[in-house]
PDB file of N, CA and C in Angstrom:
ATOM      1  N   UNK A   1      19.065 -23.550 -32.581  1.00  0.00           N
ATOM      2  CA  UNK A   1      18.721 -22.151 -32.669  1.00  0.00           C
ATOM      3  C   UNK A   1      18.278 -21.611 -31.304  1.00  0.00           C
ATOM      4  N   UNK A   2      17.264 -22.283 -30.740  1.00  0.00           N
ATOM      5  CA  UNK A   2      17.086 -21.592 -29.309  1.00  0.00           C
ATOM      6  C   UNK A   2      17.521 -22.777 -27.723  1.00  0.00           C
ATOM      7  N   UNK A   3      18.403 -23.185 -28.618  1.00  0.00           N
ATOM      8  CA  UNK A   3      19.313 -24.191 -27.611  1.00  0.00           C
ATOM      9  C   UNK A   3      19.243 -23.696 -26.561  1.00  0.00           C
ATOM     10  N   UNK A   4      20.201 -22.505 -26.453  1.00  0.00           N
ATOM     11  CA  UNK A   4      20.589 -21.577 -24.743  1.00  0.00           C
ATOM     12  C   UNK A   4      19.094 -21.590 -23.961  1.00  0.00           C
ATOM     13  N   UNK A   5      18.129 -20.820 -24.388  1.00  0.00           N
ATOM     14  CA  UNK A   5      17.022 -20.978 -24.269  1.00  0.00           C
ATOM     15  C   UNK A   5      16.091 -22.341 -23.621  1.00  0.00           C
ATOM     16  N   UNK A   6      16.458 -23.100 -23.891  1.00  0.00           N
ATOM     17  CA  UNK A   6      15.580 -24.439 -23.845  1.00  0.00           C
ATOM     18  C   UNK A   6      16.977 -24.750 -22.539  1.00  0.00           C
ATOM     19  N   UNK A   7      17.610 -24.916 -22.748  1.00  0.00           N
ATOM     20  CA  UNK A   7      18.473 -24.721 -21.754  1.00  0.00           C
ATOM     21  C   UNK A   7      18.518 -24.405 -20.450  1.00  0.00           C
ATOM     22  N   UNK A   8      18.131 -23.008 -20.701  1.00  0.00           N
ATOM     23  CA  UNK A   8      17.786 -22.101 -19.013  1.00  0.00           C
ATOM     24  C   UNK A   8      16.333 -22.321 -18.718  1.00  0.00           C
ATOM     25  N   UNK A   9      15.706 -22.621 -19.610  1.00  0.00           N
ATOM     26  CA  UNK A   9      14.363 -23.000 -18.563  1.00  0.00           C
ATOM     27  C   UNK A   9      14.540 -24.156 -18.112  1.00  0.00           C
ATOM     28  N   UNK A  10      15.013 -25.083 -18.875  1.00  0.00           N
ATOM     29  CA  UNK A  10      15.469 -26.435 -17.887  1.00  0.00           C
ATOM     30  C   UNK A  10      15.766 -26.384 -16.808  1.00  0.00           C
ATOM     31  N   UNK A  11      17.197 -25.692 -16.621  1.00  0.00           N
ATOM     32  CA  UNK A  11      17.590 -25.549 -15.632  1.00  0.00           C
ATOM     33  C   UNK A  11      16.976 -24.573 -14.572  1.00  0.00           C
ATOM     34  N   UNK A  12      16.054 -23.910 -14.766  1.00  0.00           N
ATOM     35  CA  UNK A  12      15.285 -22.912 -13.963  1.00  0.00           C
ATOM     36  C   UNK A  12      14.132 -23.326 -13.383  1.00  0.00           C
ATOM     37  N   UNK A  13      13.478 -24.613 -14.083  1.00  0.00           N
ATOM     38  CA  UNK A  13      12.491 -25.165 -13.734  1.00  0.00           C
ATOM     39  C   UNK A  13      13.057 -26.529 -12.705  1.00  0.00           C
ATOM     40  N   UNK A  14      14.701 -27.123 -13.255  1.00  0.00           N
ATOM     41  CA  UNK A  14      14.968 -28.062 -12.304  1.00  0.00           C
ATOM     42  C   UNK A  14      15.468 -27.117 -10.778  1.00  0.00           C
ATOM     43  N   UNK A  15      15.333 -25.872 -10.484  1.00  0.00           N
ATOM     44  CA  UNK A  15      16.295 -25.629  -9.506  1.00  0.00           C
ATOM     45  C   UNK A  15      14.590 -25.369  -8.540  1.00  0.00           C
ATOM     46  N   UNK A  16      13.719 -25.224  -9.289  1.00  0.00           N
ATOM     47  CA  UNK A  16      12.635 -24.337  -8.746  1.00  0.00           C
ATOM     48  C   UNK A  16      12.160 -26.073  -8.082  1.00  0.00           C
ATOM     49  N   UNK A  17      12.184 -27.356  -8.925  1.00  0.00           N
ATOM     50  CA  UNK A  17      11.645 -28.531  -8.695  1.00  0.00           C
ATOM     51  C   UNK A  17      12.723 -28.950  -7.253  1.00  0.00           C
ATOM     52  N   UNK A  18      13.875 -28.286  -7.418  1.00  0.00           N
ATOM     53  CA  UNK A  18      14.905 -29.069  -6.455  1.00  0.00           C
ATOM     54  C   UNK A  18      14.239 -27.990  -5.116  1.00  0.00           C
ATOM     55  N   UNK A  19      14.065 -26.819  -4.759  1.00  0.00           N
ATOM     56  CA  UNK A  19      13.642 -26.123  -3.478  1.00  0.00           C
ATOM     57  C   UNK A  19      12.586 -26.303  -3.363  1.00  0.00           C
ATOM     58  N   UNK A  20      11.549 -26.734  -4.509  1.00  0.00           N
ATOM     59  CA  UNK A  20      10.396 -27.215  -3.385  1.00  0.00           C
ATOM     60  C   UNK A  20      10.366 -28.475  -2.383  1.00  0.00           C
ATOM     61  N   UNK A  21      10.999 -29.309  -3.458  1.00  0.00           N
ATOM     62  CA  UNK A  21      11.692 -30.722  -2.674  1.00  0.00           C
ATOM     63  C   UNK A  21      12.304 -30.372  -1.444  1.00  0.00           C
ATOM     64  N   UNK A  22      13.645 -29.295  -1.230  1.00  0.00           N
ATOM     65  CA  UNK A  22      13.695 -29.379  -0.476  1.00  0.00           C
ATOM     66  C   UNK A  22      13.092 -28.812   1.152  1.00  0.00           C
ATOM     67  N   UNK A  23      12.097 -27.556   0.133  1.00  0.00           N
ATOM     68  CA  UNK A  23      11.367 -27.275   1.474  1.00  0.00           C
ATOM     69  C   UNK A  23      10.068 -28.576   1.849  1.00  0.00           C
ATOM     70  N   UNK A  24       9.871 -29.401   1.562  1.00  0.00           N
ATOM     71  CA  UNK A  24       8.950 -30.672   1.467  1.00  0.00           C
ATOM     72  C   UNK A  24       9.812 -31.248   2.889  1.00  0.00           C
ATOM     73  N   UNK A  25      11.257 -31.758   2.496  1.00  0.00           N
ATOM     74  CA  UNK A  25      12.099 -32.576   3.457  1.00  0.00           C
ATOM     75  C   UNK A  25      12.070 -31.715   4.625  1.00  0.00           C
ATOM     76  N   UNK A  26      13.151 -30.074   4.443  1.00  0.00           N
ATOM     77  CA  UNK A  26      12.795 -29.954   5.747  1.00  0.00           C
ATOM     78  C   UNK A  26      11.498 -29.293   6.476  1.00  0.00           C
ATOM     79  N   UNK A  27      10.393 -28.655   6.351  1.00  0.00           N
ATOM     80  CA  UNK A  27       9.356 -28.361   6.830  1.00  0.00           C
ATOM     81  C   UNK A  27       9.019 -29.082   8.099  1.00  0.00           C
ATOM     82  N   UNK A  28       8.250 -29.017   9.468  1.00  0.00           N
ATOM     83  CA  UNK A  28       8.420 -29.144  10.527  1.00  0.00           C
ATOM     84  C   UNK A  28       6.612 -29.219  10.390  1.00  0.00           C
ATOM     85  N   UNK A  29       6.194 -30.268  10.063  1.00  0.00           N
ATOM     86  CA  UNK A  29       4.294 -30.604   9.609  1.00  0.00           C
ATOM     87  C   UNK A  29       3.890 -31.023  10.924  1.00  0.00           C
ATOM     88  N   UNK A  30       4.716 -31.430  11.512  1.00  0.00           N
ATOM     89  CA  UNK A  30       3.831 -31.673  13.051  1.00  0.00           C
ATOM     90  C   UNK A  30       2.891 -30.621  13.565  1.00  0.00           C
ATOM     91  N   UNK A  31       3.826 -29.299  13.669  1.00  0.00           N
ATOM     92  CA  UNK A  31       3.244 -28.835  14.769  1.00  0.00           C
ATOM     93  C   UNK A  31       1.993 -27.787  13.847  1.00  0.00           C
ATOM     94  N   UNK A  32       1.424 -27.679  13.502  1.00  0.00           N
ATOM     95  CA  UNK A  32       0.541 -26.870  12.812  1.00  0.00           C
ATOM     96  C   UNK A  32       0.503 -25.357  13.684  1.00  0.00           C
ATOM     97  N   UNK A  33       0.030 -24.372  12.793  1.00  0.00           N
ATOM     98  CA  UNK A  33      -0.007 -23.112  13.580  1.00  0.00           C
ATOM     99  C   UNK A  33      -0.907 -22.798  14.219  1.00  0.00           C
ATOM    100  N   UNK A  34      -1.247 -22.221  15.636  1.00  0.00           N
ATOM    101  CA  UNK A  34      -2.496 -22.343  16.582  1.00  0.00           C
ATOM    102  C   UNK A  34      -3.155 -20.922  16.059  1.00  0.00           C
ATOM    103  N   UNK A  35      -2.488 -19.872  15.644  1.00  0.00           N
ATOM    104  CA  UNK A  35      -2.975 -19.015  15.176  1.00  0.00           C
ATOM    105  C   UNK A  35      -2.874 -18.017  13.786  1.00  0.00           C
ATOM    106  N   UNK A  36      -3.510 -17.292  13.162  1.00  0.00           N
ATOM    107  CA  UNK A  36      -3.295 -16.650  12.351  1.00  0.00           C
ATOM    108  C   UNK A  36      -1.932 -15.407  12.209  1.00  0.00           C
ATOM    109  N   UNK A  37      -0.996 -15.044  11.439  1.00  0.00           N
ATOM    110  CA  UNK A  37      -0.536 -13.906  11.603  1.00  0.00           C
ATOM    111  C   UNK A  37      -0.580 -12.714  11.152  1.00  0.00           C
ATOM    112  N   UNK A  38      -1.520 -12.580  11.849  1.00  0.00           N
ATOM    113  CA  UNK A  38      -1.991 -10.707  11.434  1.00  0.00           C
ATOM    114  C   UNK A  38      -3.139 -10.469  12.957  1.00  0.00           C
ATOM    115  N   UNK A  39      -3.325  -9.143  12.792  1.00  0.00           N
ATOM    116  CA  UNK A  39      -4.033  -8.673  13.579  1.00  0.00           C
ATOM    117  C   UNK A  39      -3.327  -8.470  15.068  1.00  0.00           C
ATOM    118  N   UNK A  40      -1.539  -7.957  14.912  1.00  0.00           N
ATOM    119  CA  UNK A  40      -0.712  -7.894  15.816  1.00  0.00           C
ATOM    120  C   UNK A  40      -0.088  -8.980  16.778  1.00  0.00           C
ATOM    121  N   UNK A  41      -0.634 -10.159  16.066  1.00  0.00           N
ATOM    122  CA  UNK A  41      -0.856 -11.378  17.394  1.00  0.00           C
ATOM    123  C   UNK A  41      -1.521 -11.464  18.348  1.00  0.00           C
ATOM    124  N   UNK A  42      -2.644 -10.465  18.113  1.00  0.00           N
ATOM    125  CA  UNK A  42      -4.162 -11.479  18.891  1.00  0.00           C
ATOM    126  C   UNK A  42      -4.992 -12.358  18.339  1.00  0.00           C
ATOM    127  N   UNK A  43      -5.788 -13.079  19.298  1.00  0.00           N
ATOM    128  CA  UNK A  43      -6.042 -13.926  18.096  1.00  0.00           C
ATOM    129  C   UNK A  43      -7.535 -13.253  17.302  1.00  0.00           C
ATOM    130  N   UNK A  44      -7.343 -13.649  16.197  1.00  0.00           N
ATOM    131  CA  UNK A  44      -8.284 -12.998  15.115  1.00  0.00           C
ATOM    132  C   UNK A  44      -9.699 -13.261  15.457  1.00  0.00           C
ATOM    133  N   UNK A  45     -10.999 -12.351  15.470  1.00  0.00           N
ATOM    134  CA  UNK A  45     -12.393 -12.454  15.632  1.00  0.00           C
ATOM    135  C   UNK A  45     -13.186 -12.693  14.105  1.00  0.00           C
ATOM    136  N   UNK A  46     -12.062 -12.424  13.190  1.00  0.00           N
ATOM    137  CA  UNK A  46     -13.000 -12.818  11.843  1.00  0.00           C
ATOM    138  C   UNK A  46     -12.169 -12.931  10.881  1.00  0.00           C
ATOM    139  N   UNK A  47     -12.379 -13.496   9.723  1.00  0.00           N
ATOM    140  CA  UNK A  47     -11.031 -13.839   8.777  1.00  0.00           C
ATOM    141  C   UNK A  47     -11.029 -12.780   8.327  1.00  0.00           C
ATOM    142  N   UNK A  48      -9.481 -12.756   7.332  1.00  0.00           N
ATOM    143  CA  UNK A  48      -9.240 -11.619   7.227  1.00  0.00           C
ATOM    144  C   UNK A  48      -9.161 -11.218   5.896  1.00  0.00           C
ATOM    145  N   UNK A  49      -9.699 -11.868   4.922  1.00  0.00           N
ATOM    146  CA  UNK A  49     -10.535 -11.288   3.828  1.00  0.00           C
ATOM    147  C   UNK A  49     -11.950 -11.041   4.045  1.00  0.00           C
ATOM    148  N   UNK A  50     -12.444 -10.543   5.224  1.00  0.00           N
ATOM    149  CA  UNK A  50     -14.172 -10.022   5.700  1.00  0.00           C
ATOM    150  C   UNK A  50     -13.407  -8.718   4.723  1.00  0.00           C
ATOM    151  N   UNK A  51     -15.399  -8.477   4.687  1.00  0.00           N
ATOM    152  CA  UNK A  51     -15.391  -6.981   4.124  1.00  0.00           C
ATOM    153  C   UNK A  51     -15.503  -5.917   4.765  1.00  0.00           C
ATOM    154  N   UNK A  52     -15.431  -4.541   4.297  1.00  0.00           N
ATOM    155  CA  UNK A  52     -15.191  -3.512   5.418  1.00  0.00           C
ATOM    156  C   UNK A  52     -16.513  -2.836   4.692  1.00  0.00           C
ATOM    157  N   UNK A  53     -16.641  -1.914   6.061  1.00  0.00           N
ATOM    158  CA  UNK A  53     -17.940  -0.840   5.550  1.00  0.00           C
ATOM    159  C   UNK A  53     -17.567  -0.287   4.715  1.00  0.00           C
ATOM    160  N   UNK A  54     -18.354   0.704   3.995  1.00  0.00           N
ATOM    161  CA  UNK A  54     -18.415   1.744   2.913  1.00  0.00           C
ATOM    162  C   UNK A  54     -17.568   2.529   3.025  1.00  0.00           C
ATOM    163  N   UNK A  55     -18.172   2.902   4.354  1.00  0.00           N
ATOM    164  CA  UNK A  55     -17.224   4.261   5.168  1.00  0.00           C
ATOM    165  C   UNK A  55     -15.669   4.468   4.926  1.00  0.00           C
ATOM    166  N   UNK A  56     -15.262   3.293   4.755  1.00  0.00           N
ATOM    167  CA  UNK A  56     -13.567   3.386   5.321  1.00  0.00           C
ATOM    168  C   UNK A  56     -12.799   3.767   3.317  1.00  0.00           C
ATOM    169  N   UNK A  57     -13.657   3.726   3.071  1.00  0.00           N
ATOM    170  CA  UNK A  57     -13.072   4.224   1.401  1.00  0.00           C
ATOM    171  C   UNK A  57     -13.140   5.754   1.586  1.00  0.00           C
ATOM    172  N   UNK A  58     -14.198   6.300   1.881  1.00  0.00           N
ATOM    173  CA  UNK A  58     -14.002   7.508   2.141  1.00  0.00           C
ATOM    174  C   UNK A  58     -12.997   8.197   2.678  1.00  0.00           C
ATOM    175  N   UNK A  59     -12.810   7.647   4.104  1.00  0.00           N
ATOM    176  CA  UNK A  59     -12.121   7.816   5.321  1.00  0.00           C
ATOM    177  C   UNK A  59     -10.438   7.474   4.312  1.00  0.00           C
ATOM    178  N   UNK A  60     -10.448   6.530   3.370  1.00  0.00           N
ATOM    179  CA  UNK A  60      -9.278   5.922   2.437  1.00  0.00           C
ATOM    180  C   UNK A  60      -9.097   7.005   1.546  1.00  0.00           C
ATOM    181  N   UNK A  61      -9.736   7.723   1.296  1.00  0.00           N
ATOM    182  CA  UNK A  61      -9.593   8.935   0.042  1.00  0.00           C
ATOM    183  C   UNK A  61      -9.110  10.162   0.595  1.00  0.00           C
ATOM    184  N   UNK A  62      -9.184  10.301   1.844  1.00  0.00           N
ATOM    185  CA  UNK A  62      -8.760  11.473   2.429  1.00  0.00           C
ATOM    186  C   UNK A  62      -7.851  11.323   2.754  1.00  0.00           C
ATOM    187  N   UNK A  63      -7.150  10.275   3.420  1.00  0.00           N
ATOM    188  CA  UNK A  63      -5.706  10.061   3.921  1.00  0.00           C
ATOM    189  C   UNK A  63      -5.267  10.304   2.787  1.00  0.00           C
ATOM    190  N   UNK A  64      -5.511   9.503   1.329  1.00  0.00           N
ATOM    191  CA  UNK A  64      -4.174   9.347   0.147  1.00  0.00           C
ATOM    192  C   UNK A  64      -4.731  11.216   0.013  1.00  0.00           C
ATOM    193  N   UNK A  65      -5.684  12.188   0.003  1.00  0.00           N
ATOM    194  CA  UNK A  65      -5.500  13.407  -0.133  1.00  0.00           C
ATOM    195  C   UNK A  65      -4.810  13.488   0.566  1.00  0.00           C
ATOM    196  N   UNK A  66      -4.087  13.654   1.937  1.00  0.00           N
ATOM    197  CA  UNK A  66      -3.727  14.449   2.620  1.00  0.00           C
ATOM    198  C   UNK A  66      -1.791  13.431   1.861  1.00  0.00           C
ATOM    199  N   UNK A  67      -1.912  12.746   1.998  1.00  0.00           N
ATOM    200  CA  UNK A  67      -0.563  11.830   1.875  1.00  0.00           C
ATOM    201  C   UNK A  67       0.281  12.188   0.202  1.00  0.00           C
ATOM    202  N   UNK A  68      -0.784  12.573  -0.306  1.00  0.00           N
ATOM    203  CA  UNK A  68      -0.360  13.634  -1.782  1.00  0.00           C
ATOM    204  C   UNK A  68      -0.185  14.692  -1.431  1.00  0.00           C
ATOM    205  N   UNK A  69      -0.729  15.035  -0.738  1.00  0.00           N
ATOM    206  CA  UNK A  69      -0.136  16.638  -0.114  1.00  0.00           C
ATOM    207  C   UNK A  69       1.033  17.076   0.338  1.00  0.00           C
ATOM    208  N   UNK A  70       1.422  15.923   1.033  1.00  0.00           N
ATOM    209  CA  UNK A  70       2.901  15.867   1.641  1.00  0.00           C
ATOM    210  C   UNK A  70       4.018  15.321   0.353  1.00  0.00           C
ATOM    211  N   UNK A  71       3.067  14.712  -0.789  1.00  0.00           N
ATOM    212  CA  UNK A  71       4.185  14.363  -1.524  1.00  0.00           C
ATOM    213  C   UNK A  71       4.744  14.931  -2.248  1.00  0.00           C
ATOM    214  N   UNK A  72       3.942  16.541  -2.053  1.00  0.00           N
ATOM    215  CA  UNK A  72       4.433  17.554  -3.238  1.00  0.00           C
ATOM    216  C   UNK A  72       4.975  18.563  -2.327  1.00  0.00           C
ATOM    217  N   UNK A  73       4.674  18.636  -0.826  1.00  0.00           N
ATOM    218  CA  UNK A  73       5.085  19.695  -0.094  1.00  0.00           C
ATOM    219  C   UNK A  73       6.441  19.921   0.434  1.00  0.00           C
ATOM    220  N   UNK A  74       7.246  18.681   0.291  1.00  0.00           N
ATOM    221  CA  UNK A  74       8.861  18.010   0.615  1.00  0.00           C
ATOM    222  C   UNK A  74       9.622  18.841  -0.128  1.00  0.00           C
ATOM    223  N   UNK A  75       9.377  18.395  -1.646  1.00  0.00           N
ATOM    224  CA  UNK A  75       9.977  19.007  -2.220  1.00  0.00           C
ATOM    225  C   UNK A  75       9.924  20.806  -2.709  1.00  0.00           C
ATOM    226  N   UNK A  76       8.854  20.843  -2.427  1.00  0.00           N
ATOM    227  CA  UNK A  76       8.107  22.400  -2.686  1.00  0.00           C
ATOM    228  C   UNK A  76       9.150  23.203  -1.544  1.00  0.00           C
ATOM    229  N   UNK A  77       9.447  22.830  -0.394  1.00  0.00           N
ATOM    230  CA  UNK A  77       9.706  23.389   0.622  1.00  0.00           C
ATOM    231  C   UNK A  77      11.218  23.705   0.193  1.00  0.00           C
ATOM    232  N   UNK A  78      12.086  23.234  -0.443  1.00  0.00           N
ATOM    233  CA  UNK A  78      13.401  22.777  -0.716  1.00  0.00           C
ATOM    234  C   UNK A  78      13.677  23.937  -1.573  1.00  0.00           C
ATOM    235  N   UNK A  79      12.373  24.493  -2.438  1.00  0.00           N
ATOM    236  CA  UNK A  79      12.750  25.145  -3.616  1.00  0.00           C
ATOM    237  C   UNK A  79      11.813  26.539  -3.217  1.00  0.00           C
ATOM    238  N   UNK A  80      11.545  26.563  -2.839  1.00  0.00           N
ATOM    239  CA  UNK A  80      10.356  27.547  -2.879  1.00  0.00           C
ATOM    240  C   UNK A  80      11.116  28.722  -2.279  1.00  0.00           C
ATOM    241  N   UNK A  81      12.369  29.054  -1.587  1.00  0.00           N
ATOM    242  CA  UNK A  81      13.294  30.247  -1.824  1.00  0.00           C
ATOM    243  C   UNK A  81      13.627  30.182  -3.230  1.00  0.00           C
ATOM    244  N   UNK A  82      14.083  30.001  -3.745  1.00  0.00           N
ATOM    245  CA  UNK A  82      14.895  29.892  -4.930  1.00  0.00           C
ATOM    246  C   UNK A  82      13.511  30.246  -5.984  1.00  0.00           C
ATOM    247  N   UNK A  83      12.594  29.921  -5.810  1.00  0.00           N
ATOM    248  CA  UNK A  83      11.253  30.184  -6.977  1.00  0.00           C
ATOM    249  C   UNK A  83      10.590  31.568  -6.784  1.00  0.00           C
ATOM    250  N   UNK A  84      10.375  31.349  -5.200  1.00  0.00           N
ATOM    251  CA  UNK A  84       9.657  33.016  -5.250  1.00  0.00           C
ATOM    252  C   UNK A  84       8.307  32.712  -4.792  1.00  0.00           C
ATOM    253  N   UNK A  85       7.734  34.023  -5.521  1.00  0.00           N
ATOM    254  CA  UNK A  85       6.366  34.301  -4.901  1.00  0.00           C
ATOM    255  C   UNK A  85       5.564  33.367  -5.554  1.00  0.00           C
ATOM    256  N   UNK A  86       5.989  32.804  -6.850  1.00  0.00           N
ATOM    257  CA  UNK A  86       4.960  31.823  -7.657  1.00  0.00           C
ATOM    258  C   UNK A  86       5.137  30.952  -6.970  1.00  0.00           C
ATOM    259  N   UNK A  87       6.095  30.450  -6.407  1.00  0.00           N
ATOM    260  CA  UNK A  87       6.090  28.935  -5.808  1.00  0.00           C
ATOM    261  C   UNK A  87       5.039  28.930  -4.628  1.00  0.00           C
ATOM    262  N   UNK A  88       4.941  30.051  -4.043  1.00  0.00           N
ATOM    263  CA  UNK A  88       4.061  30.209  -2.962  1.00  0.00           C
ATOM    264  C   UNK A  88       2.523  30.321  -3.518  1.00  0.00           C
ATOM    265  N   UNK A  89       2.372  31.256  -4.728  1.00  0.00           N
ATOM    266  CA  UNK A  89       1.082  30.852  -5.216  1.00  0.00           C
ATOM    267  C   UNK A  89       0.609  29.786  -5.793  1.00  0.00           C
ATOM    268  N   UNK A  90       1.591  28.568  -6.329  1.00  0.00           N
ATOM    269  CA  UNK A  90       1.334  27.551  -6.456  1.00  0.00           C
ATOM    270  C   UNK A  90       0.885  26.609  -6.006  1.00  0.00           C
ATOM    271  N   UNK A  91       1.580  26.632  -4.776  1.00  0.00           N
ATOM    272  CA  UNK A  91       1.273  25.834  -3.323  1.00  0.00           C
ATOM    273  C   UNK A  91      -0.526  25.945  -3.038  1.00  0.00           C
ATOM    274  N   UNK A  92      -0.739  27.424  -2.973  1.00  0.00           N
ATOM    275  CA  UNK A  92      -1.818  27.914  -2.554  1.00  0.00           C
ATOM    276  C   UNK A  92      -3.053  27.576  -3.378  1.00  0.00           C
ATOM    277  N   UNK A  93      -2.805  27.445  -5.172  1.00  0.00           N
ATOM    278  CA  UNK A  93      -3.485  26.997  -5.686  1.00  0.00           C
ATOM    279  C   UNK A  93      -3.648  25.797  -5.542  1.00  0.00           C
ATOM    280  N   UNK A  94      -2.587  24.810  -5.160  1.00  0.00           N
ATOM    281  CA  UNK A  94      -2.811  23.177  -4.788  1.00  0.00           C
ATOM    282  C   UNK A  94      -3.551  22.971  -3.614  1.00  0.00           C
ATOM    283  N   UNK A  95      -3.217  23.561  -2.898  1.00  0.00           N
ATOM    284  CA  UNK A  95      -3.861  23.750  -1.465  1.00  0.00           C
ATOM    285  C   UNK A  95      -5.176  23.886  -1.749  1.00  0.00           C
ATOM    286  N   UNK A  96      -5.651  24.734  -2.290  1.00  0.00           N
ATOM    287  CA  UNK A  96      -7.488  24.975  -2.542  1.00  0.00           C
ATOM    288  C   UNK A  96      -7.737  24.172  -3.054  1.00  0.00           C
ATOM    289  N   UNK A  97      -7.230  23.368  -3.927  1.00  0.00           N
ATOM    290  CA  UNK A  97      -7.960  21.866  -4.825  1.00  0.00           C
ATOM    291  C   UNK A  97      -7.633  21.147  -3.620  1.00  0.00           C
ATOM    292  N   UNK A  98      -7.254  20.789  -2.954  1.00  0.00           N
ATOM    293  CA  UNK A  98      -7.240  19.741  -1.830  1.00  0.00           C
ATOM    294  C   UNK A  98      -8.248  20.053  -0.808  1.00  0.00           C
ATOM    295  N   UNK A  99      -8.215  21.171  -0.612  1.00  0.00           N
ATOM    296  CA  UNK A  99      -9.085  21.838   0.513  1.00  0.00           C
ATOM    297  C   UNK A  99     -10.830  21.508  -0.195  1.00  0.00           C
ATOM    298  N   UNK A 100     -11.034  21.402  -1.318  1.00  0.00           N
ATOM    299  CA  UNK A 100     -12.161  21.103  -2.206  1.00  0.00           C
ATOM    300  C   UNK A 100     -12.310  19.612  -1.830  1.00  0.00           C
ATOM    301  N   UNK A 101     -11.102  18.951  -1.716  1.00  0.00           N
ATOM    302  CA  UNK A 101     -11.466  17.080  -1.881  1.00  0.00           C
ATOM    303  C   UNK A 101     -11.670  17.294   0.024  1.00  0.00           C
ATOM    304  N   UNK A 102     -11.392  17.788   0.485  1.00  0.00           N
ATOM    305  CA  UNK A 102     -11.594  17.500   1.811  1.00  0.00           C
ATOM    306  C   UNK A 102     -13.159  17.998   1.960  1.00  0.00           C
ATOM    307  N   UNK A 103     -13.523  19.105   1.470  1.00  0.00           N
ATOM    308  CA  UNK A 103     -14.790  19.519   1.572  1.00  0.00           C
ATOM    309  C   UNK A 103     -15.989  18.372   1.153  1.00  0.00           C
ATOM    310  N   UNK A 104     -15.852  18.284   0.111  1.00  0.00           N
ATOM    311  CA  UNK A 104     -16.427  16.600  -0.510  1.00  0.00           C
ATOM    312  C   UNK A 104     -16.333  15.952   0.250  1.00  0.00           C
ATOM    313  N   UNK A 105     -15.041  15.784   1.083  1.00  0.00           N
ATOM    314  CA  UNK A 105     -15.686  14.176   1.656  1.00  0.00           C
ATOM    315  C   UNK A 105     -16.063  14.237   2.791  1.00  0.00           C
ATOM    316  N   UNK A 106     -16.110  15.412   3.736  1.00  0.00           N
ATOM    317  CA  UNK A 106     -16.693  16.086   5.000  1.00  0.00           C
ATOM    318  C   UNK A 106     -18.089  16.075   4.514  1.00  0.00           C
ATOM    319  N   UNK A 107     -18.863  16.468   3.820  1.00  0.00           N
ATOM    320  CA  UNK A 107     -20.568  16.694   3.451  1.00  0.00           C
ATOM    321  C   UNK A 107     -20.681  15.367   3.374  1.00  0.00           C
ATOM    322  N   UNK A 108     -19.384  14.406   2.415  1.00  0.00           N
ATOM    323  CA  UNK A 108     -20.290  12.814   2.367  1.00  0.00           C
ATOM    324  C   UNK A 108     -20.286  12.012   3.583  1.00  0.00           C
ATOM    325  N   UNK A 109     -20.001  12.790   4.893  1.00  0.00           N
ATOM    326  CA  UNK A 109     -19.802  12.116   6.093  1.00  0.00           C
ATOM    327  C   UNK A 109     -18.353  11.160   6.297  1.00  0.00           C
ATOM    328  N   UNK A 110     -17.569  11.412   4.922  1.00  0.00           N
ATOM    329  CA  UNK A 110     -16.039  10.301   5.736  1.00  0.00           C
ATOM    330  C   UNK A 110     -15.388  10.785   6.821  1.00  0.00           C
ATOM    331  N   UNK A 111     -15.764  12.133   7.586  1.00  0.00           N
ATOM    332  CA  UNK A 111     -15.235  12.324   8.923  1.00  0.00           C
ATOM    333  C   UNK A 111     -15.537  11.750   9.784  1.00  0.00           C
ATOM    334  N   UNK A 112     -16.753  11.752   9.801  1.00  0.00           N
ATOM    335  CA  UNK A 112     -17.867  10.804  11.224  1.00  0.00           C
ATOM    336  C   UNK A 112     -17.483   9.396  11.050  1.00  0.00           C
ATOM    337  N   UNK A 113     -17.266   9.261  12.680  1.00  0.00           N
ATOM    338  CA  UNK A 113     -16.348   7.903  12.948  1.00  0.00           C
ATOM    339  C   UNK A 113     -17.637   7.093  13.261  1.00  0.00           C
ATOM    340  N   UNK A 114     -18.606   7.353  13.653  1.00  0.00           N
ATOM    341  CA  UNK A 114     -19.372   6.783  13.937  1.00  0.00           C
ATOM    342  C   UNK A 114     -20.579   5.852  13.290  1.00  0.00           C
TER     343      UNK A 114
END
């Protein structure tokens, strides 16, 4: 009844058992890596699951505001002859709710870099 089944995991589990094998054979274990890759290829001052300040969530909420902004403004731009004056008051109403999340996060200090 679930022959086919019992089947393909066999064979899905022997192909997965055969590439680890063969990345085992060829892998190159001598030379170990002298450095980490991230942080552009310098070498790293702290690992790189450390935690970040507070700050940068903030500073993180405003980019994805501004990066939603653009994700509706692409297409807005395309149509907004063809719609009219609402499309333009639409915009304008989106615009003030954004202009609100930016206000928020300017008083909570996510501008100040410092």
């Amino acid at each position: 009844m679930y022959s086919g089944a019992i089947v393909l995991v066999v064979v899905v589990l022997g192909l997965i058992g055969a590439l680890y094998a063969l990345q085992r054979l060829l892998a190159d274990a001598s030379t170990p890596l002298t450095s980490l890759p991230y942080q552009s290829g310098w070498e790293p001052r702290e690992h790189a699951l450390s935690r970040y300040h507070a700050r940068w969530y903030l500073a993180t909420l405003v980019f994805l505001a501004f990066d939603v902004e653009m994700l509706f403004m692409y297409p807005w731009a395309v149509v907004v002859g063809a719609l009219g004056v609402t499309a333009v008051v639409e915009m304008f109403v989106f615009l003030g709710a954004l202009f609100v999340a930016v206000a928020w996060a300017w008083r909570e200090g996510a501008l100040r870099w410092v």
